[in-house]
PDB file of N, CA and C in Angstrom:
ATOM      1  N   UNK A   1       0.830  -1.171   0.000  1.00  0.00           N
ATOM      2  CA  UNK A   1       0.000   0.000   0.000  1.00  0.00           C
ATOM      3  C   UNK A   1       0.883   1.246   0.000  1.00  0.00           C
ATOM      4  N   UNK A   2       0.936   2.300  -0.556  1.00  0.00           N
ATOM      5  CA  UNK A   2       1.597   3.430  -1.387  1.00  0.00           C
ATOM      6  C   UNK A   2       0.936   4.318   0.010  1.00  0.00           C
ATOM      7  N   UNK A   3       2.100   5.319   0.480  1.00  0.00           N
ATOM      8  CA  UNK A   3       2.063   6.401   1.750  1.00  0.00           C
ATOM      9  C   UNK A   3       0.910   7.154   0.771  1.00  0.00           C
ATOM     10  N   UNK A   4       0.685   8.258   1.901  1.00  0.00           N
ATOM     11  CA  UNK A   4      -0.615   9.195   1.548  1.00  0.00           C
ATOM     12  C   UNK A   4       0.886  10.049   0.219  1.00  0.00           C
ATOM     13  N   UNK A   5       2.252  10.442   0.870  1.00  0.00           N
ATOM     14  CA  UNK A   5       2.560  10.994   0.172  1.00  0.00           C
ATOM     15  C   UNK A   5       3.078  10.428  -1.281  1.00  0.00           C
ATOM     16  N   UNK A   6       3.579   9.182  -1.204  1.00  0.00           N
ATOM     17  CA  UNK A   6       3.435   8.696  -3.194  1.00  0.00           C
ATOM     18  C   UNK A   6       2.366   8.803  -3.789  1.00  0.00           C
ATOM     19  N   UNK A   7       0.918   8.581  -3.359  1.00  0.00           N
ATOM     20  CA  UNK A   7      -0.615   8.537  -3.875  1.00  0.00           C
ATOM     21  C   UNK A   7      -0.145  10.119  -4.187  1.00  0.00           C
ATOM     22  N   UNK A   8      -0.076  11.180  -3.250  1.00  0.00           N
ATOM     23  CA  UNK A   8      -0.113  12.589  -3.686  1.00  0.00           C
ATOM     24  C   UNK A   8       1.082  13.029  -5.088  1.00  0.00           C
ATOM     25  N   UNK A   9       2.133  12.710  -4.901  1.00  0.00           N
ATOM     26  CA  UNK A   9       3.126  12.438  -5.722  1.00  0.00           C
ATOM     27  C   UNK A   9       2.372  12.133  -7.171  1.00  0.00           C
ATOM     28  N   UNK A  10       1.709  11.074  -7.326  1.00  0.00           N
ATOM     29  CA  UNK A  10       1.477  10.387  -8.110  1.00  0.00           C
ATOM     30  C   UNK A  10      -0.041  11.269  -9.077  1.00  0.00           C
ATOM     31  N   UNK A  11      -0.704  11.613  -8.293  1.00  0.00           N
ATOM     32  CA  UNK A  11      -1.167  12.619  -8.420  1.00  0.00           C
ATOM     33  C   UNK A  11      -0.956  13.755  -9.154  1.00  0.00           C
ATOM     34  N   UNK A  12      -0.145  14.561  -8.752  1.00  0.00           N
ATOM     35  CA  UNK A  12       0.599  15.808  -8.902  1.00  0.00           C
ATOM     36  C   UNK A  12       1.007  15.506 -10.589  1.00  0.00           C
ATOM     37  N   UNK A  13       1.676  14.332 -10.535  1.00  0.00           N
ATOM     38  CA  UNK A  13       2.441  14.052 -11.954  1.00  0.00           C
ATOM     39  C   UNK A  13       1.473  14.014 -12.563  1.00  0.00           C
ATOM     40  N   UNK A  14       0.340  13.301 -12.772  1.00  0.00           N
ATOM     41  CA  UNK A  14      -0.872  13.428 -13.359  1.00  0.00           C
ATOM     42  C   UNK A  14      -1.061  14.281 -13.728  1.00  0.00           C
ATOM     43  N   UNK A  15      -1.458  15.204 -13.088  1.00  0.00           N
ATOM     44  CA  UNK A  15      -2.433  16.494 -13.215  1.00  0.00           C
ATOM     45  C   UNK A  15      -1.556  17.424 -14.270  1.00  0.00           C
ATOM     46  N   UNK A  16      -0.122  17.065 -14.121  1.00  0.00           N
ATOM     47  CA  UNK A  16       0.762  18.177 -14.904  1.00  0.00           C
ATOM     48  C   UNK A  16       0.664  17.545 -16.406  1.00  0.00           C
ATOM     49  N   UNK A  17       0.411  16.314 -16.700  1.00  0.00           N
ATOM     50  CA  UNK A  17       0.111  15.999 -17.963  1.00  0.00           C
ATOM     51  C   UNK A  17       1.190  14.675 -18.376  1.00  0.00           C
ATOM     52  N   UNK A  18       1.798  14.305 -17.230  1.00  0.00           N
ATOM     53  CA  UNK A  18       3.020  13.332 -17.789  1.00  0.00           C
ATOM     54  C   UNK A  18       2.062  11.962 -18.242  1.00  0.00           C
ATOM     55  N   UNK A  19       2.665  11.389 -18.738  1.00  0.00           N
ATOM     56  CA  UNK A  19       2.344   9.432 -19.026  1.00  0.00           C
ATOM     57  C   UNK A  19       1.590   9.268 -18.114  1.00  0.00           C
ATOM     58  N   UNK A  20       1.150   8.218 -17.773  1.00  0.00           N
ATOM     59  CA  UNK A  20       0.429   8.177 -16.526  1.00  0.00           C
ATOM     60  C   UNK A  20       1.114   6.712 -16.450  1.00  0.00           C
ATOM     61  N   UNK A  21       2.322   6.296 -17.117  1.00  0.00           N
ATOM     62  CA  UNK A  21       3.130   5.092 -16.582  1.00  0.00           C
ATOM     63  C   UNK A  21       4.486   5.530 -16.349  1.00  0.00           C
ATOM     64  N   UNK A  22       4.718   6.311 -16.864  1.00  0.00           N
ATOM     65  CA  UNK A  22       5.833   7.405 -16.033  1.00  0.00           C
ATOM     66  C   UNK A  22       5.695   8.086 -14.750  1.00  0.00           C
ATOM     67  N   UNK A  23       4.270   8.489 -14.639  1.00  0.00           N
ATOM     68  CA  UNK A  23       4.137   8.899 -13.284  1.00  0.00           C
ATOM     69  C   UNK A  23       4.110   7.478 -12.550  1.00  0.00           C
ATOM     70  N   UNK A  24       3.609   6.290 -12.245  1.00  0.00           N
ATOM     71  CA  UNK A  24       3.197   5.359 -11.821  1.00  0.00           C
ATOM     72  C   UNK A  24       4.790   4.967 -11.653  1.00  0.00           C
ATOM     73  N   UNK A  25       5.563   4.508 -12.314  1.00  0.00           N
ATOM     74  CA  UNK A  25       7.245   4.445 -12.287  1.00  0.00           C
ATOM     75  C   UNK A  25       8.045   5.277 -11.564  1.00  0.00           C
ATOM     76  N   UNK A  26       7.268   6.633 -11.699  1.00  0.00           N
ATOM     77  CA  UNK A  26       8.475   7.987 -10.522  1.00  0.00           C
ATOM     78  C   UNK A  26       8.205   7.617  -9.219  1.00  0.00           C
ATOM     79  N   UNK A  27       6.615   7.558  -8.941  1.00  0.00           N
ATOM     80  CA  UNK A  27       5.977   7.445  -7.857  1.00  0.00           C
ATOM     81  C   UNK A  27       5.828   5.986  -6.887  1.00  0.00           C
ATOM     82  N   UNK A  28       6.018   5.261  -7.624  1.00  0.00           N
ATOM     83  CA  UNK A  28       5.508   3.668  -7.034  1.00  0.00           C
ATOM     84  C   UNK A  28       6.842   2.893  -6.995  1.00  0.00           C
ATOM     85  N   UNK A  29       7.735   3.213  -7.997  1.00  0.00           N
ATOM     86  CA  UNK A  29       8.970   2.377  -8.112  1.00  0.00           C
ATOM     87  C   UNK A  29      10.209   2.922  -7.285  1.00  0.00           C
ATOM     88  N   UNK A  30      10.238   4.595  -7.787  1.00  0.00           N
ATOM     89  CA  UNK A  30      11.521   5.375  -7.583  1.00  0.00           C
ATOM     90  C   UNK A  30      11.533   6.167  -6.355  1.00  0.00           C
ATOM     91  N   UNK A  31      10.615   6.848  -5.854  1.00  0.00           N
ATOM     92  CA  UNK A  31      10.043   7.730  -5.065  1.00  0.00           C
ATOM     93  C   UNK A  31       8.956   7.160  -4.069  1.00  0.00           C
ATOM     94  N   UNK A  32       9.345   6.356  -3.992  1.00  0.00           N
ATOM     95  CA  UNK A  32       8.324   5.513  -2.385  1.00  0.00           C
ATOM     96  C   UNK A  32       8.378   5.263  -1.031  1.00  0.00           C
ATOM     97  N   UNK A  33       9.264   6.384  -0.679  1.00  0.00           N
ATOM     98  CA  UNK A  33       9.491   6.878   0.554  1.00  0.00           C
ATOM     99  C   UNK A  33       9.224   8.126   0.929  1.00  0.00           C
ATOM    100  N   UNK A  34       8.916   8.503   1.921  1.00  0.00           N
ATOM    101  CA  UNK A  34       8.213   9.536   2.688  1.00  0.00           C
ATOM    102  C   UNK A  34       8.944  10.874   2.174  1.00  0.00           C
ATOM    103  N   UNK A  35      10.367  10.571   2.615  1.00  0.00           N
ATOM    104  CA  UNK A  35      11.382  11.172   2.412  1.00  0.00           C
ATOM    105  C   UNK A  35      11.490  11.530   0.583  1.00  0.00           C
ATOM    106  N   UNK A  36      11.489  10.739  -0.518  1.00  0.00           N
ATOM    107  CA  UNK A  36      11.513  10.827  -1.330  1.00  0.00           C
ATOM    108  C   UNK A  36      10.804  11.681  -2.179  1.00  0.00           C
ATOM    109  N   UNK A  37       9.335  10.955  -1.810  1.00  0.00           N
ATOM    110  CA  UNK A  37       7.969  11.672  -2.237  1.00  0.00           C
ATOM    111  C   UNK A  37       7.907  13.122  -2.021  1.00  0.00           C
ATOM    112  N   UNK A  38       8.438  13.243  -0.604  1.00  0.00           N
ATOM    113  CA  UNK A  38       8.308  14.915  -0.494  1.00  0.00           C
ATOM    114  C   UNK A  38       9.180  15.781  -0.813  1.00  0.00           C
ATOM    115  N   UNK A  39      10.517  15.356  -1.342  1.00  0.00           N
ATOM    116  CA  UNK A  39      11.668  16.025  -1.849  1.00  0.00           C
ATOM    117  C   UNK A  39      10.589  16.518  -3.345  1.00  0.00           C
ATOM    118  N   UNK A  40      10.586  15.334  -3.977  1.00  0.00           N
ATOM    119  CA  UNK A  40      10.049  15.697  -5.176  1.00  0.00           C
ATOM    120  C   UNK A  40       8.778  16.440  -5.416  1.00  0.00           C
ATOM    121  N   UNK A  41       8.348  16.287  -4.383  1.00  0.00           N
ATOM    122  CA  UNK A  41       7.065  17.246  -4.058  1.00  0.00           C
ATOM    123  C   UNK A  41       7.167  18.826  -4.023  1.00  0.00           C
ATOM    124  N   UNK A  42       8.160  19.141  -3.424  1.00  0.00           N
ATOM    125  CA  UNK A  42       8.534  20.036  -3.481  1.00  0.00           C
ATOM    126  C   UNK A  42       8.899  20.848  -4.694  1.00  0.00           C
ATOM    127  N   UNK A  43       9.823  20.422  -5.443  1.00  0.00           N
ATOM    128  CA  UNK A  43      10.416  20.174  -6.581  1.00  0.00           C
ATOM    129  C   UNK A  43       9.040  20.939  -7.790  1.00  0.00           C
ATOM    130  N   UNK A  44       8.616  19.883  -7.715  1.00  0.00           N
ATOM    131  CA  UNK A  44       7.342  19.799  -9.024  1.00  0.00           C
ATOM    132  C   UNK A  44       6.542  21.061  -8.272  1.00  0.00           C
ATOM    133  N   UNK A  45       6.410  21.328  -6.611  1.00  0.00           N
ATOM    134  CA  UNK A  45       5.609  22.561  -6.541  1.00  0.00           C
ATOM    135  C   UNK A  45       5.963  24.436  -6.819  1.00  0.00           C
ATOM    136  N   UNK A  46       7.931  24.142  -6.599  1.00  0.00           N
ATOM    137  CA  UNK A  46       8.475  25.375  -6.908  1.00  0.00           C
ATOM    138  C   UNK A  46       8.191  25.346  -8.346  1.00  0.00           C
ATOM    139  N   UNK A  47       8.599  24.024  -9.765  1.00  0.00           N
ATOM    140  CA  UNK A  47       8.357  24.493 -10.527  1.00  0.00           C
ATOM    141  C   UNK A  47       7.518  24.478 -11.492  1.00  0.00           C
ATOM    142  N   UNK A  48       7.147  25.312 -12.785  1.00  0.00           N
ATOM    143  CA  UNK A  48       5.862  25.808 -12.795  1.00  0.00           C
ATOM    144  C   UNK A  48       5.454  23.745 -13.461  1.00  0.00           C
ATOM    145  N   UNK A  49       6.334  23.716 -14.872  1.00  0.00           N
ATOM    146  CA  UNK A  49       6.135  23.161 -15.977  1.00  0.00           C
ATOM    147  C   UNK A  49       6.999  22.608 -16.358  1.00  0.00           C
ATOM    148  N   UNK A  50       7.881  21.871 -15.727  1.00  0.00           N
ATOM    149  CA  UNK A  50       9.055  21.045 -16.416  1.00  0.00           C
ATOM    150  C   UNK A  50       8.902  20.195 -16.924  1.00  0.00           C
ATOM    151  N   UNK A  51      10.122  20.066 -18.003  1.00  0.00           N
ATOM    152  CA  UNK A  51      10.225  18.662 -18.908  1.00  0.00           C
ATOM    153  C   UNK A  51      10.180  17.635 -18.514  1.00  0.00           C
ATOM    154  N   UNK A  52      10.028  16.399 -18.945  1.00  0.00           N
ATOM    155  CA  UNK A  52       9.834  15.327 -18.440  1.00  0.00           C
ATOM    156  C   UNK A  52      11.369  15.232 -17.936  1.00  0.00           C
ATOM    157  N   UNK A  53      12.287  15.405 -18.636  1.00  0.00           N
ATOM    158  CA  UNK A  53      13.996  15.239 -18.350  1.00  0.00           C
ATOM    159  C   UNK A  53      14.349  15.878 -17.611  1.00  0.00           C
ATOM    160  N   UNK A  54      13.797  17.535 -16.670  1.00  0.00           N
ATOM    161  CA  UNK A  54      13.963  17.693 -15.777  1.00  0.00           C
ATOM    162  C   UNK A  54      13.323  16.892 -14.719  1.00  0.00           C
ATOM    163  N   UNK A  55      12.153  16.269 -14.785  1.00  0.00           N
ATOM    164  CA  UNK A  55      11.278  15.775 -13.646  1.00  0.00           C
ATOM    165  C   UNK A  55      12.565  14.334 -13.583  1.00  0.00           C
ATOM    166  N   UNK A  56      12.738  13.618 -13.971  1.00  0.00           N
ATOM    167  CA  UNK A  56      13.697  12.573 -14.402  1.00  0.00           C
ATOM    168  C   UNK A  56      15.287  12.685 -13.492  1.00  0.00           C
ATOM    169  N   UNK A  57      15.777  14.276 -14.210  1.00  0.00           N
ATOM    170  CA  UNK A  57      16.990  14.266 -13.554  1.00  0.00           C
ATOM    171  C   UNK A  57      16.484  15.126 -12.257  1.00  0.00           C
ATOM    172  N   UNK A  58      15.838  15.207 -11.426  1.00  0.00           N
ATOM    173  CA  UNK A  58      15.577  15.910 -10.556  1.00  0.00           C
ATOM    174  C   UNK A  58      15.269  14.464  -9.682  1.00  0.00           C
ATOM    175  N   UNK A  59      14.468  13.615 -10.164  1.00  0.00           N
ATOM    176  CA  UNK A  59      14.335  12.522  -9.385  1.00  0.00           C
ATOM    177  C   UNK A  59      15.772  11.743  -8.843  1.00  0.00           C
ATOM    178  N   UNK A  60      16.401  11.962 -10.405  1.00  0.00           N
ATOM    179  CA  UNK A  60      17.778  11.215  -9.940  1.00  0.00           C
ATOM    180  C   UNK A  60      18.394  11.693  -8.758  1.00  0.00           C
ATOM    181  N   UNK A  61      18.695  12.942  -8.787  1.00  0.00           N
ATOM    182  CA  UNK A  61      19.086  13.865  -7.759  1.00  0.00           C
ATOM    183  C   UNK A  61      19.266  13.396  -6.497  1.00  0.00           C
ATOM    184  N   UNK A  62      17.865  13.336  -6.094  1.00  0.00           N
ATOM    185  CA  UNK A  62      17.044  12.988  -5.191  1.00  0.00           C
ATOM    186  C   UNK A  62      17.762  11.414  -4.482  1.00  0.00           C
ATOM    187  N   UNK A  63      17.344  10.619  -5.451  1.00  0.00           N
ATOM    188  CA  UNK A  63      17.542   9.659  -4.855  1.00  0.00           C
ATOM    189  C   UNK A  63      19.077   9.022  -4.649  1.00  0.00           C
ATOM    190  N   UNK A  64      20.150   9.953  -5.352  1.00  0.00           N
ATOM    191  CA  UNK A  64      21.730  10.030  -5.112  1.00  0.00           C
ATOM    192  C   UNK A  64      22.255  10.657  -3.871  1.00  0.00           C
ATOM    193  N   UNK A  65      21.383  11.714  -3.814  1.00  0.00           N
ATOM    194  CA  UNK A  65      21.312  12.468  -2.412  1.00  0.00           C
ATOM    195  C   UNK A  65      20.539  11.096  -1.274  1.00  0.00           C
ATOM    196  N   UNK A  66      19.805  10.845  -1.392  1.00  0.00           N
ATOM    197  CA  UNK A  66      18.877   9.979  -0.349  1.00  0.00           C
ATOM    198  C   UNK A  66      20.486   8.737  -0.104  1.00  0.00           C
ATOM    199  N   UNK A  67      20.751   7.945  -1.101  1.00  0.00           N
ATOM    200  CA  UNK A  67      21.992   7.076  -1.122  1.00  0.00           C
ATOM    201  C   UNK A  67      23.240   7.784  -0.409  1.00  0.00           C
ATOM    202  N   UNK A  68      23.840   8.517  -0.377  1.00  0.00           N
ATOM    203  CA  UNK A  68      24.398   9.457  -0.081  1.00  0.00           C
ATOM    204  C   UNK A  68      24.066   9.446   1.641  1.00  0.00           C
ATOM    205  N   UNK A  69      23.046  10.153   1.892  1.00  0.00           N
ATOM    206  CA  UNK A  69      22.569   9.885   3.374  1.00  0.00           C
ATOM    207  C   UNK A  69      23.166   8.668   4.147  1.00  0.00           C
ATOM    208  N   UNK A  70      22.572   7.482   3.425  1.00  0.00           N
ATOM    209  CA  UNK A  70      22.500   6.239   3.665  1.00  0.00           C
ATOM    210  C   UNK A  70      24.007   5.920   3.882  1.00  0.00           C
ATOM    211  N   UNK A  71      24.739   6.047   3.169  1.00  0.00           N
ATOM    212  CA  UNK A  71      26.197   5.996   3.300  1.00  0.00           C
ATOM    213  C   UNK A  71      26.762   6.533   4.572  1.00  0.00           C
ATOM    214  N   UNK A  72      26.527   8.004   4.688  1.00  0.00           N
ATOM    215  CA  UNK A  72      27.205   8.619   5.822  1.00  0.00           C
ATOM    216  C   UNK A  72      26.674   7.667   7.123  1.00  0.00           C
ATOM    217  N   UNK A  73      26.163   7.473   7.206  1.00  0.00           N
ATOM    218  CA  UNK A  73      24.976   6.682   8.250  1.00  0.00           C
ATOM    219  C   UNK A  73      25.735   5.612   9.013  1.00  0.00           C
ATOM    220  N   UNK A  74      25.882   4.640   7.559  1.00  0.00           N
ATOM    221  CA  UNK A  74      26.865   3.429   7.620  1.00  0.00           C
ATOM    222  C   UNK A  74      27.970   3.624   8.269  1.00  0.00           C
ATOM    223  N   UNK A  75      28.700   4.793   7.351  1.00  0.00           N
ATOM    224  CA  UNK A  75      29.797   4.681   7.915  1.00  0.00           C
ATOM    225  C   UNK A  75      30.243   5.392   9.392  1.00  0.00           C
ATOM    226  N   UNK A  76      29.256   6.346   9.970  1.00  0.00           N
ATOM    227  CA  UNK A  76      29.244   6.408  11.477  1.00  0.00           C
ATOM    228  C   UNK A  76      29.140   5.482  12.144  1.00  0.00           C
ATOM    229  N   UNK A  77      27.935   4.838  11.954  1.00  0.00           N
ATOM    230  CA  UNK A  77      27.766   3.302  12.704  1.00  0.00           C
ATOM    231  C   UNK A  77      28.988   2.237  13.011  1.00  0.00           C
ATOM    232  N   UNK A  78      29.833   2.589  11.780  1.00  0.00           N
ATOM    233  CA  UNK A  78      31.109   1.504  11.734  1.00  0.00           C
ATOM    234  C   UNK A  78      31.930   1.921  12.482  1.00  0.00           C
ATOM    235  N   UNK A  79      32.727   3.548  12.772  1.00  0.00           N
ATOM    236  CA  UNK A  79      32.895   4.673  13.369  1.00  0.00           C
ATOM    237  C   UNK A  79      32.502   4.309  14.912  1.00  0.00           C
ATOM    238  N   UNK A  80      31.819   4.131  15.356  1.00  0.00           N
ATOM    239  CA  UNK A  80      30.958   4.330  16.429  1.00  0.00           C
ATOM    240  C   UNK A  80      31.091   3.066  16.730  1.00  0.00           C
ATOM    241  N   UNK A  81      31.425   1.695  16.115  1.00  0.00           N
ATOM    242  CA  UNK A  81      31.945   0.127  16.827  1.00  0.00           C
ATOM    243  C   UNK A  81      33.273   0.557  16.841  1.00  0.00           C
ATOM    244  N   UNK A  82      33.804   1.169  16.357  1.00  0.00           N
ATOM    245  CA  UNK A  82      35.237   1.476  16.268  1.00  0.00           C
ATOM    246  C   UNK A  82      35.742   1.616  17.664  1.00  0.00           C
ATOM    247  N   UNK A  83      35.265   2.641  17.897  1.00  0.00           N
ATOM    248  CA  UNK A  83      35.236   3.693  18.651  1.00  0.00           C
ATOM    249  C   UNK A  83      35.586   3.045  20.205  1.00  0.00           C
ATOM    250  N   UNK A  84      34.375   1.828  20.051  1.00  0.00           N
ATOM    251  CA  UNK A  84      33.945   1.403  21.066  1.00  0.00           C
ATOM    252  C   UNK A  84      34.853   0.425  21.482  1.00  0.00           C
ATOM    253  N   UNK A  85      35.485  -0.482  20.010  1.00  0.00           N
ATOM    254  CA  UNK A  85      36.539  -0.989  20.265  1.00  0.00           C
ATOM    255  C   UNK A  85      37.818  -0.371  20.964  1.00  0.00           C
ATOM    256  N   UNK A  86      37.856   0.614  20.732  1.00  0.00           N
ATOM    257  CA  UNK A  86      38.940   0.792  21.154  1.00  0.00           C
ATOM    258  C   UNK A  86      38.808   1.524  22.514  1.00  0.00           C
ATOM    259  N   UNK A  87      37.730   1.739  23.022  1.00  0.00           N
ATOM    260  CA  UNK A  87      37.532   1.963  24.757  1.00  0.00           C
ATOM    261  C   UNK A  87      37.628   1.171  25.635  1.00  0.00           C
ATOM    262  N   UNK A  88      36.414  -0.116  25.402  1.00  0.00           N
ATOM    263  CA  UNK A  88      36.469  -1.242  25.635  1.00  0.00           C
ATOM    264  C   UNK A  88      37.502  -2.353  25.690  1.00  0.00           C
ATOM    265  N   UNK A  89      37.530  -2.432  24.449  1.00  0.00           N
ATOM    266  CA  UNK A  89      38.288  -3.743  23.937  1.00  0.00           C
ATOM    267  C   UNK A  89      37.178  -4.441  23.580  1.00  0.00           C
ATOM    268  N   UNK A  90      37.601  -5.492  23.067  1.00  0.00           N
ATOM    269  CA  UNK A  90      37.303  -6.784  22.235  1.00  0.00           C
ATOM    270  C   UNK A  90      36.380  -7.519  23.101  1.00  0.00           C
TER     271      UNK A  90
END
């Protein structure tokens, strides 16, 4: 079941005139996190009328940035056993 915000997402793309299996693909496949949905939400609300290739590379964006997150994350966590190793010990 798709958050209130991909259904809205999904929506939005609609209404602006895209595919309606392109929207269904941004929204359901690429953009199905809370976090995601509303980046791009944003996005599509600052602008008026973008190309499909901006909506596209804007998604990419998004979800390089979101990966990105995910990374730093990791590597604190690893950081942070480190850490511990070496207070502790083994």
């Amino acid at each position: 079941m798709a958050s209130e915000r991909t259904e809205e997402l999904y929506q939005l793309l609609l209404s602006k005139g895209y595919p309606r299996e392109l929207c269904a693909q941004i929204a359901y496949e690429h953009m199905n996190t809370d976090y995601t949905a509303t980046r791009m939400l944003g996005y599509l609300y600052r602008v008026s009328h973008p190309r499909v290739e901006d909506v596209v590379d804007e998604m990419l964006a998004i979800l390089s940035d979101r990966e990105e997150i995910i990374r730093k994350k990791e590597m604190e966590h690893a950081q942070a056993v480190i850490n511990d190793i070496y207070k502790n010990g083994l």
